[in-house]
Protein backbone atom coordinates (compact mmCIF):
# COMPACT_ATOMS: atom_id res chain seq x y z
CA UNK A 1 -2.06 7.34 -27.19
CA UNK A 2 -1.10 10.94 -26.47
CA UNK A 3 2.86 12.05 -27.32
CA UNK A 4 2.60 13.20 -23.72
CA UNK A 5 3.04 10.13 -21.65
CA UNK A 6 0.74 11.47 -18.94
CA UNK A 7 -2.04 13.01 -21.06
CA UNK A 8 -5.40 12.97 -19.56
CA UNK A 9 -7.62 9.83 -20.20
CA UNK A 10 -10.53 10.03 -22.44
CA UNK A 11 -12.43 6.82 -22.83
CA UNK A 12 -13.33 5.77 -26.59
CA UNK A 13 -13.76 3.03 -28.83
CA UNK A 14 -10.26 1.53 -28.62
CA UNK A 15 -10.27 2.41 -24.63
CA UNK A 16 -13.38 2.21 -23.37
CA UNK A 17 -14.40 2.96 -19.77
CA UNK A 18 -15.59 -0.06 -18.78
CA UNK A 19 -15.49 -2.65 -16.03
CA UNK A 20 -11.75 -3.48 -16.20
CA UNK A 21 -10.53 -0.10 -15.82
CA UNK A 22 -13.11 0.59 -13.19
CA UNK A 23 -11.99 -2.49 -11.57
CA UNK A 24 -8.21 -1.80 -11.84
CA UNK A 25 -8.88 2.14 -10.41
CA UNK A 26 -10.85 0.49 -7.30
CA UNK A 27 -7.92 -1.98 -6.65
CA UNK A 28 -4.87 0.07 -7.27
CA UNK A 29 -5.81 3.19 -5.30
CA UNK A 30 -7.70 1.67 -2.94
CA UNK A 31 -8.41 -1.84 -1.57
CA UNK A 32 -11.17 -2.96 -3.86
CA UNK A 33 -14.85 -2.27 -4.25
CA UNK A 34 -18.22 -3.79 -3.84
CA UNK A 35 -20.39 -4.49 -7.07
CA UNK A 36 -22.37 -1.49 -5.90
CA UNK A 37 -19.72 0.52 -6.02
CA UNK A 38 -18.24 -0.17 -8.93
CA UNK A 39 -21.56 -0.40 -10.81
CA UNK A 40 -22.20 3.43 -9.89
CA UNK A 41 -18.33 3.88 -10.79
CA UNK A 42 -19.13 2.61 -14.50
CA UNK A 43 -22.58 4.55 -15.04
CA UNK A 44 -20.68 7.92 -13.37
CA UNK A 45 -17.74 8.05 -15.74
CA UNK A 46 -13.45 7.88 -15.32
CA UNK A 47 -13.72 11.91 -14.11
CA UNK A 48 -16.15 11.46 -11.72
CA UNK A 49 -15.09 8.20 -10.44
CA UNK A 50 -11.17 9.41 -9.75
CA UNK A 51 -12.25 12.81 -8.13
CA UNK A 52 -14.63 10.50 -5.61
CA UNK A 53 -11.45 8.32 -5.11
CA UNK A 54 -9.02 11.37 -4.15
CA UNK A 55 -11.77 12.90 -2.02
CA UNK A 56 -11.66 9.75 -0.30
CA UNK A 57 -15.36 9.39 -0.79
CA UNK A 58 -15.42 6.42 -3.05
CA UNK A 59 -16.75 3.95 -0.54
CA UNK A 60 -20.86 3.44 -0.45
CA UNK A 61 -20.97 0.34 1.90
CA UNK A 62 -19.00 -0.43 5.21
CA UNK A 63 -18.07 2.51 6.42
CA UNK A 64 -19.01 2.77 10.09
CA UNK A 65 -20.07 5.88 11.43
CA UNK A 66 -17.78 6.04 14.04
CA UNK A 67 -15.17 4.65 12.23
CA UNK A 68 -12.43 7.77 13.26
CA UNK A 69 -13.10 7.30 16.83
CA UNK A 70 -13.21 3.59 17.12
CA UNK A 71 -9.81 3.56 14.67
CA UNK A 72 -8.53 6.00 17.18
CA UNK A 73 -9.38 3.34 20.56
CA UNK A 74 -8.37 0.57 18.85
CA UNK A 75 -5.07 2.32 18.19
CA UNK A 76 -4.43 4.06 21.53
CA UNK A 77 -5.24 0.21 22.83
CA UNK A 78 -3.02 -1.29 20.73
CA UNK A 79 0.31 0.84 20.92
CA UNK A 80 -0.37 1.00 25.04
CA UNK A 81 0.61 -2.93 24.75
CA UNK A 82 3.63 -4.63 24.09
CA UNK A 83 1.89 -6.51 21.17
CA UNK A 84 2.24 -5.99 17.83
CA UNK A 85 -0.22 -8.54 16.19
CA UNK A 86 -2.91 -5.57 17.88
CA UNK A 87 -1.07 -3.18 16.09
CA UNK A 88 -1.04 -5.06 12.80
CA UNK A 89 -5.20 -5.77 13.39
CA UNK A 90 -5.95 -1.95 14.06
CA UNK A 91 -3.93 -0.76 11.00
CA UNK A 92 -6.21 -3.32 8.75
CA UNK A 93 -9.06 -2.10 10.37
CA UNK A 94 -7.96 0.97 9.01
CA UNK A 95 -7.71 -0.29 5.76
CA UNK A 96 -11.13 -2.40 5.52
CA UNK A 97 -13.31 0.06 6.95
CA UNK A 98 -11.82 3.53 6.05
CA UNK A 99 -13.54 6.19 3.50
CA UNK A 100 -10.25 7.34 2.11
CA UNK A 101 -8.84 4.35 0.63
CA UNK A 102 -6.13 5.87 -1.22
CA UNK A 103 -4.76 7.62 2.08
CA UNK A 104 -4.06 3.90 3.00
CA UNK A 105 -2.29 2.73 0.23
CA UNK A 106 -0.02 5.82 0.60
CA UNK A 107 0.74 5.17 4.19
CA UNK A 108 1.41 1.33 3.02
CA UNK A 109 3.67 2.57 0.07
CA UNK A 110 5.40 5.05 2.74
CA UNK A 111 6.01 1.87 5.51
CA UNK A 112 7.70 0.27 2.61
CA UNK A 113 9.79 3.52 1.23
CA UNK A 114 10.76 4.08 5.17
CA UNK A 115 11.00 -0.05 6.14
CA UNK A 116 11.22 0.00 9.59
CA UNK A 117 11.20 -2.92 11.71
CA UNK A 118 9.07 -3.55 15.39
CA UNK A 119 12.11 -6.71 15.20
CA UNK A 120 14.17 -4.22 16.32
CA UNK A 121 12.42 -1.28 17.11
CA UNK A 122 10.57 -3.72 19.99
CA UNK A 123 8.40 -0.59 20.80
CA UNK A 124 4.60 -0.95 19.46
CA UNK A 125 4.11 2.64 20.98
CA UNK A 126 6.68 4.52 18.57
CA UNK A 127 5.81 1.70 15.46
CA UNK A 128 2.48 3.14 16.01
CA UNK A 129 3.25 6.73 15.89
CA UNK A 130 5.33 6.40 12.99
CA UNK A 131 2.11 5.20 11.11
CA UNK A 132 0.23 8.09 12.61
CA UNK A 133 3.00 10.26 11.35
CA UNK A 134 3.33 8.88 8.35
CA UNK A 135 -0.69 8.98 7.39
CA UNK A 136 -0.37 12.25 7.93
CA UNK A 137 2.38 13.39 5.62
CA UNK A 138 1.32 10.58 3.02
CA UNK A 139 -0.70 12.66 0.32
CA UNK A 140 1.49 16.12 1.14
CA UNK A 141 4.92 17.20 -0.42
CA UNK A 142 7.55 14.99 0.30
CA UNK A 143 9.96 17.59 1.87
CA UNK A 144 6.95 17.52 4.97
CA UNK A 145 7.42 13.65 4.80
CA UNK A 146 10.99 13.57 5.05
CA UNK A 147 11.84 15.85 7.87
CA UNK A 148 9.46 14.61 9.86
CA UNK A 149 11.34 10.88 9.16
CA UNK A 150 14.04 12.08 10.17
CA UNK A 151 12.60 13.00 13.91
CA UNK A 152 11.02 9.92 13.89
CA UNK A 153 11.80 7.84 17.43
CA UNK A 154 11.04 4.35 15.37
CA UNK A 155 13.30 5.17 12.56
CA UNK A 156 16.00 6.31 14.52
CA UNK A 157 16.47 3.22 16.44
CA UNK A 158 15.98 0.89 13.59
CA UNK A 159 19.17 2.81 11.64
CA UNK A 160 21.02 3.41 14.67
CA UNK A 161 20.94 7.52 14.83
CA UNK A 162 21.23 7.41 18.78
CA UNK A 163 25.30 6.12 18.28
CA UNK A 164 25.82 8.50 15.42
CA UNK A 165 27.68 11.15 17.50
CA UNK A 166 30.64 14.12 16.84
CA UNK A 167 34.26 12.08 16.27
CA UNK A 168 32.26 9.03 16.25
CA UNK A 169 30.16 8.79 13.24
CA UNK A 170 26.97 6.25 12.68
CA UNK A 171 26.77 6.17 9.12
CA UNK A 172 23.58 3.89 8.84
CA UNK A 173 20.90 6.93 8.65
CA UNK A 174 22.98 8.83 6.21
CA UNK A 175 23.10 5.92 4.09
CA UNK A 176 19.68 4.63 4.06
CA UNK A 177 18.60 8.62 3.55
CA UNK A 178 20.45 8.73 0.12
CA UNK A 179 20.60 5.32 -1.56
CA UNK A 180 16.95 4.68 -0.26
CA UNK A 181 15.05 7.45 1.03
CA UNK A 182 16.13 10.32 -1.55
CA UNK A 183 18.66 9.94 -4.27
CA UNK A 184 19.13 6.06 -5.33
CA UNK A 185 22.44 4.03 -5.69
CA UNK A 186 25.04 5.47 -7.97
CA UNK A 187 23.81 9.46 -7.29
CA UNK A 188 26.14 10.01 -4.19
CA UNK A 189 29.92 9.22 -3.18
CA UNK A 190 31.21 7.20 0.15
CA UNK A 191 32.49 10.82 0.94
CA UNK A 192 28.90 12.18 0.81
CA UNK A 193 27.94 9.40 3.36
CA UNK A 194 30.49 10.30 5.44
CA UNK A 195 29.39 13.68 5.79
CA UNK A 196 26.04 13.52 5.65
CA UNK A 197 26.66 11.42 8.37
CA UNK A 198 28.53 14.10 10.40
CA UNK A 199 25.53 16.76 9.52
CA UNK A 200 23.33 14.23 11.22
CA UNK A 201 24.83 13.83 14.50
CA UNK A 202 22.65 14.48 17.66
CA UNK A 203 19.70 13.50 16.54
CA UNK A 204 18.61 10.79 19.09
CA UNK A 205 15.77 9.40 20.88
CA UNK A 206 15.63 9.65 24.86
CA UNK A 207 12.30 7.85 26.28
CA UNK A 208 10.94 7.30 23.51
CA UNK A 209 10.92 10.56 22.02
CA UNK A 210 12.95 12.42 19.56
CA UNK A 211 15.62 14.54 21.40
CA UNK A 212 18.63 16.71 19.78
CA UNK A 213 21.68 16.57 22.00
CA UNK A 214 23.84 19.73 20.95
CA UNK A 215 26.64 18.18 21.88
CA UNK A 216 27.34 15.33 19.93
CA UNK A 217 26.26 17.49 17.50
CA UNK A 218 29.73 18.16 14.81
CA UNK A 219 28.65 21.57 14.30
CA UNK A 220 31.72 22.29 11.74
CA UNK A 221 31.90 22.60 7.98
CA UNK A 222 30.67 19.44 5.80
CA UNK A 223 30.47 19.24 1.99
CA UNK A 224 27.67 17.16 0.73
CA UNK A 225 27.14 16.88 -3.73
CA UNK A 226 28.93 19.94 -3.97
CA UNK A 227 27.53 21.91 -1.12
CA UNK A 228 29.77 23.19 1.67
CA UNK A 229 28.06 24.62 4.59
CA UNK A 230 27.61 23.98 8.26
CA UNK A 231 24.96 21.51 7.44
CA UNK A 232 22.55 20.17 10.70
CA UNK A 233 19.78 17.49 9.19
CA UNK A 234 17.49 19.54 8.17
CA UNK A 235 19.72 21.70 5.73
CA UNK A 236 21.06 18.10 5.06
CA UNK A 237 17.49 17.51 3.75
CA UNK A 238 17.29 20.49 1.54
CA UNK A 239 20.25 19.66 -0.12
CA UNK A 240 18.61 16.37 -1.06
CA UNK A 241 15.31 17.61 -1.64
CA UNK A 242 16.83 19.86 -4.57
CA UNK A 243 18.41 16.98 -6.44
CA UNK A 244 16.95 15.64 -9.66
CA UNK A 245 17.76 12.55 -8.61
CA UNK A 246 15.23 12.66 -5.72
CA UNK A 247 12.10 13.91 -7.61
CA UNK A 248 13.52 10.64 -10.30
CA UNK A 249 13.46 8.53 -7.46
CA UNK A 250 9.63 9.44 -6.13
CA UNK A 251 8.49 8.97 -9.98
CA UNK A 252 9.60 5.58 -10.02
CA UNK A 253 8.25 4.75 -6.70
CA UNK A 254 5.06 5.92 -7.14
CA UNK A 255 5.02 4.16 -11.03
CA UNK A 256 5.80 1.10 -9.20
CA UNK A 257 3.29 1.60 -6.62
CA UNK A 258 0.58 2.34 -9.27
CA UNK A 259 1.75 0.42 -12.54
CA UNK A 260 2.00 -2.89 -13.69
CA UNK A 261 6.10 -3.53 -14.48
CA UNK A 262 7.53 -1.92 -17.19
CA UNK A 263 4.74 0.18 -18.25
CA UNK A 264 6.18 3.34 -17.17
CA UNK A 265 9.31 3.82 -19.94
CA UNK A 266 11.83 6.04 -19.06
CA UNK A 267 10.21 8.69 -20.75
CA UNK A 268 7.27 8.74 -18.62
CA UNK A 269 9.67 8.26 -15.11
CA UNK A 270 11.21 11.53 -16.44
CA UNK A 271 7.85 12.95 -17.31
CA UNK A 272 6.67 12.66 -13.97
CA UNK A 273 9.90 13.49 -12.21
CA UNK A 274 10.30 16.89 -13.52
CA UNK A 275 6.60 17.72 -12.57
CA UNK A 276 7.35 16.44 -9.18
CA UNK A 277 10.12 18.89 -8.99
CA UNK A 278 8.32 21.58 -10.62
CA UNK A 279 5.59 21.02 -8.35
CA UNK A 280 7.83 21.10 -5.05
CA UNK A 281 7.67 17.34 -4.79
CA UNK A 282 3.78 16.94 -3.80
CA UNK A 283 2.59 13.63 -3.78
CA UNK A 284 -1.00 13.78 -3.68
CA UNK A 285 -0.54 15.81 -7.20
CA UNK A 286 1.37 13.37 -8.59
CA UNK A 287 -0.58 10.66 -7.98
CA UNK A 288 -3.50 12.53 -9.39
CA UNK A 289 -1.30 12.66 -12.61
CA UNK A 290 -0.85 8.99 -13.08
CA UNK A 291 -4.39 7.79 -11.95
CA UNK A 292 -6.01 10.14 -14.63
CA UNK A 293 -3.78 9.30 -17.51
CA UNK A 294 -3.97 7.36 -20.73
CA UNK A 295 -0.61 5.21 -19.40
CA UNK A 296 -2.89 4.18 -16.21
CA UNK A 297 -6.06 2.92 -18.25
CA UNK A 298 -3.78 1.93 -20.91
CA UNK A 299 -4.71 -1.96 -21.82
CA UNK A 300 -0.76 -3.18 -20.75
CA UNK A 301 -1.58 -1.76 -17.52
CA UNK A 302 -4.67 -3.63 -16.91
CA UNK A 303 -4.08 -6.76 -14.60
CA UNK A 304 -0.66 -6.53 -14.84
CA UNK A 305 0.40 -6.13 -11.26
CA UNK A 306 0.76 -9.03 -8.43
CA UNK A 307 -1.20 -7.91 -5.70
CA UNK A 308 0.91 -7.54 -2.63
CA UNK A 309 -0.86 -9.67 0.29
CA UNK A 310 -2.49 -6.86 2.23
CA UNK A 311 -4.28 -5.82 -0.99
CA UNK A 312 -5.01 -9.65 -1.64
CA UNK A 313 -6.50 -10.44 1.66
CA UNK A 314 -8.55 -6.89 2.14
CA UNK A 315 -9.45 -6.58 -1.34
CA UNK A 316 -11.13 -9.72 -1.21
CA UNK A 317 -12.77 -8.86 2.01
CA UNK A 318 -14.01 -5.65 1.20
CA UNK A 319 -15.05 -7.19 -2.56
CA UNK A 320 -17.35 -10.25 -1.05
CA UNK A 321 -19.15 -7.53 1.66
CA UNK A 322 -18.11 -9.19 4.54
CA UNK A 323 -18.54 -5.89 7.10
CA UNK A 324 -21.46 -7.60 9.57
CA UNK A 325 -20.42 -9.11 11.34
CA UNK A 326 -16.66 -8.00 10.01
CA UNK A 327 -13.65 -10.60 10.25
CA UNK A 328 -11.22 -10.72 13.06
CA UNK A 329 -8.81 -8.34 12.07
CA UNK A 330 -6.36 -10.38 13.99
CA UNK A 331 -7.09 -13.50 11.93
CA UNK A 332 -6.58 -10.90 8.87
CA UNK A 333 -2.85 -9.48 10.04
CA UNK A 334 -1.99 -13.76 10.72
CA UNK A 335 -2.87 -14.34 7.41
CA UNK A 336 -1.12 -11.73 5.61
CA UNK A 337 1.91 -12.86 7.71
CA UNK A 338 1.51 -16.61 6.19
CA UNK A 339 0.70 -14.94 2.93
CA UNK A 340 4.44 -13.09 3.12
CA UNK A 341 4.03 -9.36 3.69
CA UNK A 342 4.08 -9.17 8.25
CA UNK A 343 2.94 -5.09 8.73
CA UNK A 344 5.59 -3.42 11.23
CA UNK A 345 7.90 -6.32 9.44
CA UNK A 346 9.47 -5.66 6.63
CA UNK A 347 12.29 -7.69 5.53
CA UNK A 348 14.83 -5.44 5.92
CA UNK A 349 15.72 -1.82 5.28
CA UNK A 350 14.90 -2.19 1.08
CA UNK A 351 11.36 -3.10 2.13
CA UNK A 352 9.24 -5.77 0.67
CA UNK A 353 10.95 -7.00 -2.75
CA UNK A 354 7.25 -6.76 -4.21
CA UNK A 355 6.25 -7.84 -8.26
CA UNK A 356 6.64 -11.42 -9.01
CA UNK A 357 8.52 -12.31 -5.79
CA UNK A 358 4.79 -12.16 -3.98
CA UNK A 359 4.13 -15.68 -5.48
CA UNK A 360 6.58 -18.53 -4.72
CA UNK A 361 5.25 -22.43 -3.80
CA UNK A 362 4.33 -22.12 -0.20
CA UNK A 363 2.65 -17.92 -0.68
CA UNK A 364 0.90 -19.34 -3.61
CA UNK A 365 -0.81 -22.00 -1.43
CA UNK A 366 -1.19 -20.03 1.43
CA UNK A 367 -3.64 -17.35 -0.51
CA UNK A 368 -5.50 -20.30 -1.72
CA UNK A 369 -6.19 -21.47 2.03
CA UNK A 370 -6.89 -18.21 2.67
CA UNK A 371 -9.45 -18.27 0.20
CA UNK A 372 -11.00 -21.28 1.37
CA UNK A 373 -10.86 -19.72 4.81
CA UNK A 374 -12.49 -16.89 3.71
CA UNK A 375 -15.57 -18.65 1.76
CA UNK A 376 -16.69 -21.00 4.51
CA UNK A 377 -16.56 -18.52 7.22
CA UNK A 378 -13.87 -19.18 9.23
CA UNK A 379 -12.58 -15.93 10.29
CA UNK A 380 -14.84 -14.90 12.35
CA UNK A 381 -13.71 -13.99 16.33
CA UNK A 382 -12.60 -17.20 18.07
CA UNK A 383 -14.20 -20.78 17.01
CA UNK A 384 -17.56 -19.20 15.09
CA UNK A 385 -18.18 -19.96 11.94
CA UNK A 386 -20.05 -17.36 10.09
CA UNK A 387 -21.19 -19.25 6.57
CA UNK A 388 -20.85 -16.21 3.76
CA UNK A 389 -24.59 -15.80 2.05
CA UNK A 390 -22.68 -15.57 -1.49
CA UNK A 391 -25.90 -16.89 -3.41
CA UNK A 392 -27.55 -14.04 -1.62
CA UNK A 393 -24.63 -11.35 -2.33
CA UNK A 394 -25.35 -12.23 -6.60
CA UNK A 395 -29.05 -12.15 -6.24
CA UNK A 396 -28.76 -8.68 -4.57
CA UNK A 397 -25.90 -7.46 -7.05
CA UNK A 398 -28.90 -8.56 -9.92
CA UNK A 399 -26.70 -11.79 -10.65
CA UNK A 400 -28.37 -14.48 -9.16
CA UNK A 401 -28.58 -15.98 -12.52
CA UNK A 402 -25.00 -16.73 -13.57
CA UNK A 403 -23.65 -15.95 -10.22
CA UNK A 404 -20.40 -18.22 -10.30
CA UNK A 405 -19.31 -15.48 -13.34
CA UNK A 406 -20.68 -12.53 -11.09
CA UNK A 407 -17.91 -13.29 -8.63
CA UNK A 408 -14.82 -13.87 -11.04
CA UNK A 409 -16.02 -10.39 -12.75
CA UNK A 410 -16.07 -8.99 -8.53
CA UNK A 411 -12.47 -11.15 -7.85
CA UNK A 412 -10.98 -10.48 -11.12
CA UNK A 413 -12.24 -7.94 -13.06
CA UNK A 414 -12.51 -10.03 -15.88
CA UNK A 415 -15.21 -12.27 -17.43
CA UNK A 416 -14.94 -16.01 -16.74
CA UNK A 417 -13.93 -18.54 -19.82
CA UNK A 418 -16.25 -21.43 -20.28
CA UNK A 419 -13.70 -24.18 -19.96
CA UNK A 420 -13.14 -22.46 -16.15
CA UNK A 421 -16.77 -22.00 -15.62
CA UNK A 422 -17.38 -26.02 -15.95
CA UNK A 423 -14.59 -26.61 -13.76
CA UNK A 424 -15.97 -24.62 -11.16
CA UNK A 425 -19.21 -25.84 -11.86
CA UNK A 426 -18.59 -29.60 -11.55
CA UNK A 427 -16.29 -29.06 -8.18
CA UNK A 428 -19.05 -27.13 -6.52
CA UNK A 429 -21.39 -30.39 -7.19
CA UNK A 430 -19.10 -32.91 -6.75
CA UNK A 431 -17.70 -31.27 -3.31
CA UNK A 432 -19.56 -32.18 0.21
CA UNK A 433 -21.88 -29.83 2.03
CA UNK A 434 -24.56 -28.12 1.09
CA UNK A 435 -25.89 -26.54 -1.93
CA UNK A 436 -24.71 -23.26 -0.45
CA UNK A 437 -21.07 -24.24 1.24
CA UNK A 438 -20.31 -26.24 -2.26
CA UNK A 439 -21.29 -23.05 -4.17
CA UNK A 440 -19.06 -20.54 -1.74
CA UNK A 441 -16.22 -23.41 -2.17
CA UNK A 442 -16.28 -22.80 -6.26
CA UNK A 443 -15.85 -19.23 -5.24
CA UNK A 444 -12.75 -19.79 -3.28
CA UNK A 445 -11.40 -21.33 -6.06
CA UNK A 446 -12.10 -18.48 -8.12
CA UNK A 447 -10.29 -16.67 -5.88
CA UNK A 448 -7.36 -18.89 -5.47
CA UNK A 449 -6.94 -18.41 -9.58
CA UNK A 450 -3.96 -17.24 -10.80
CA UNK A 451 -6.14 -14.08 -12.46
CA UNK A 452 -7.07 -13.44 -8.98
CA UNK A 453 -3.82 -12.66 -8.26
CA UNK A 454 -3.26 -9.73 -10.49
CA UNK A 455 -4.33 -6.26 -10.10
């Protein structure tokens, strides 16, 4: 590899481009691909494949034509209710049927940076617009992102902005701002809290909209990591923009977002920051820097990431073709749920722990039944059961053959060992059913592997 931590990746005999690292691209920026996709992925080249993925024209197959305006309806519907598991079905349809993956997995990465909660919120309208706002800002610099955070209706409720007030001070925002949103623990004092906290005053939310009331604004003299001004929040946000420890921050989030753990050193966090901060803190750039490098198609970063249960259950939607008819999207958003990662739900303000805490005893069963759910057909709309033509999906992929490897290459990125292949050979004849539902059965349980589970 390259001194430079980031340099450009060139495929050759010691790092080929082949399907693993066409696999890993597909799953990490996006939400998985179809064989068709990834086969054109592999003859086109790393260069050609990336730029399609950035473009957000890397999908081939189920991507409706009206997919803006129906995303749009199904949106509008949802945040004009008082239900959230709509809200939760409209933003997977987003993800499932979008062609800008990668726009996705920033707005997901976002929701988790800026956890807010509907459990307190309790307003699917401004949860709703905060994902609006939020896909909007998510590829742009982060300055854009921040400020318009910080006029978010959503966000302000969940960290209690509307009691922050002058002589009475709500120091929740101010908190969250620095030790999550910005700067990290250890990179500010209580004192900076304190008066960040003051600089942030006014800023409330009066039916359901983002309001500044002048006077509970403390308009007087505040002195936040060094810097003594009559700060407001937005001159609050330049000071934090401008701190190293900000553009430090947004390099490790977006390493952890993108790479397995502990394959960005600190070198490479550095690396990145400082181009970040050279760079005015633009995202989209920066996440062209780590999906074209040597460190992202480097073999320690290939499936060495738990896949977070959004990009488990879509992934292996999108990967198995099931667009028509396409799942209930409300089945989808229960599932997730069961598998532990609730959109509009985050834990609590830290977001989703992520990594290895994705698996425990009952998530790791839960993704198997989802598999199983999955394979025989079962979420479809209401009672139906739609059978999945797998034996049909391999014969038109050119695998019809050895399809039982096809699909742990699709699911896994990986070839399938021998000693797994008789397993799942012998349980698909010994199980009940016919030829087919046995066969889509040793599927699931390709699926429900532990390989499976990695990205």
């Amino acid at each position: 590899m390259s001194s430079s931590p980031w340099s450009r990746y060139r495929p050759s005999r010691s790092n080929l481009w082949n399907l693993a690292r066409a696999w890993t691209l597909r799953r990490r920026a996006g939400f998985a691909a179809t064989w068709s996709e990834l086969d054109r992925d592999l003859k086109d080249g790393p260069d050609t494949a990336i730029d399609r993925v950035l473009a957000g024209q890397c999908r081939t197959a189920g991507v409706p034509a009206d997919f803006a305006a129906t995303a749009d309806l199904l949106g509008n519907a949802a945040a004009a209710t008082s239900d959230a598991d709509r809200l939760q079905a409209w933003w997977l349809y987003r993800m499932l049927f979008t062609p800008d993956p990668l726009t996705e997995r920033l707005t997901l990465l976002w929701h988790d940076h800026f956890a807010t909660s509907q459990l307190k919120v309790e307003d699917v309208e401004s949860m709703h617009d905060q994902n609006i706002t939020i896909r909007r800002h998510a590829r742009g610099p982060f300055s854009e992102l921040l400020r318009a955070m910080l006029r978010d209706p959503a966000l302000l409720v969940w960290l209690d902005a509307p009691s922050n007030r002058k002589g009475k001070p709500n120091e929740n925002l101010a908190r969250e701002l620095m030790e999550l949103f910005t700067l990290g623990v250890g990179n500010y004092s209580e004192r900076d809290v304190k008066e960040a906290a003051r600089a942030l005053t006014g800023r409330t939310v009066l039916q359901g909209r983002y309001a500044f009331r002048a006077e509970h604004h403390d308009d007087g003299e505040k002195s936040v990591l060094g810097k003594t001004a009559r700060l407001d929040g937005d001159r609050l946000a330049d000071v934090l923009l401008d701190q190293p420890a900000t553009s430090r921050r947004l390099a490790w989030r977006l390493c952890r977002e993108f790479l397995g753990e502990g394959v960005a050193d600190d070198r490479a966090i550095a690396a990145l920051a400082e181009s970040l901060r050279a760079d005015h803190l633009h995202i989209g750039r920066a996440v062209e820097t780590i999906l074209r490098s040597e460190l992202f198609f480097s073999p320690r970063n290939l499936h060495a990431r738990v896949s977070s249960p959004v990009e488990f259950v879509v992934g292996a939607v999108r990967a198995l073709e099931q667009f028509t008819p396409p799942p209930s999207t409300l089945l989808l958003a229960e599932w997730t749920g069961k598998i532990g990662q609730a959109l509009f739900y985050p834990p609590n303000v830290g977001g989703w722990p992520g990594g290895r805490s994705w698996l425990s005893g009952r998530t790791v069963i839960a993704r198997a039944n989802f598999a199983a759910a999955l394979a025989e057909g079962r979420l479809a709309a209401g009672s139906h059961v739609e059978t999945l033509d797998l034996r049909g999906l391999a014969a038109r992929s050119g695998r019809s053959s050895d399809p039982l490897p096809f699909f742990h290459e699709l699911l896994t990125g990986q070839p399938l060992d021998e000693n797994a292949f008789r397993q799942g050979v012998k349980q698909s004849e010994t199980a009940g059913g016919t030829a087919d539902e046995r066969f889509n059965r040793a599927v699931a349980l390709v699926l429900a592997r532990p390989e499976a589970q990695l990205v």
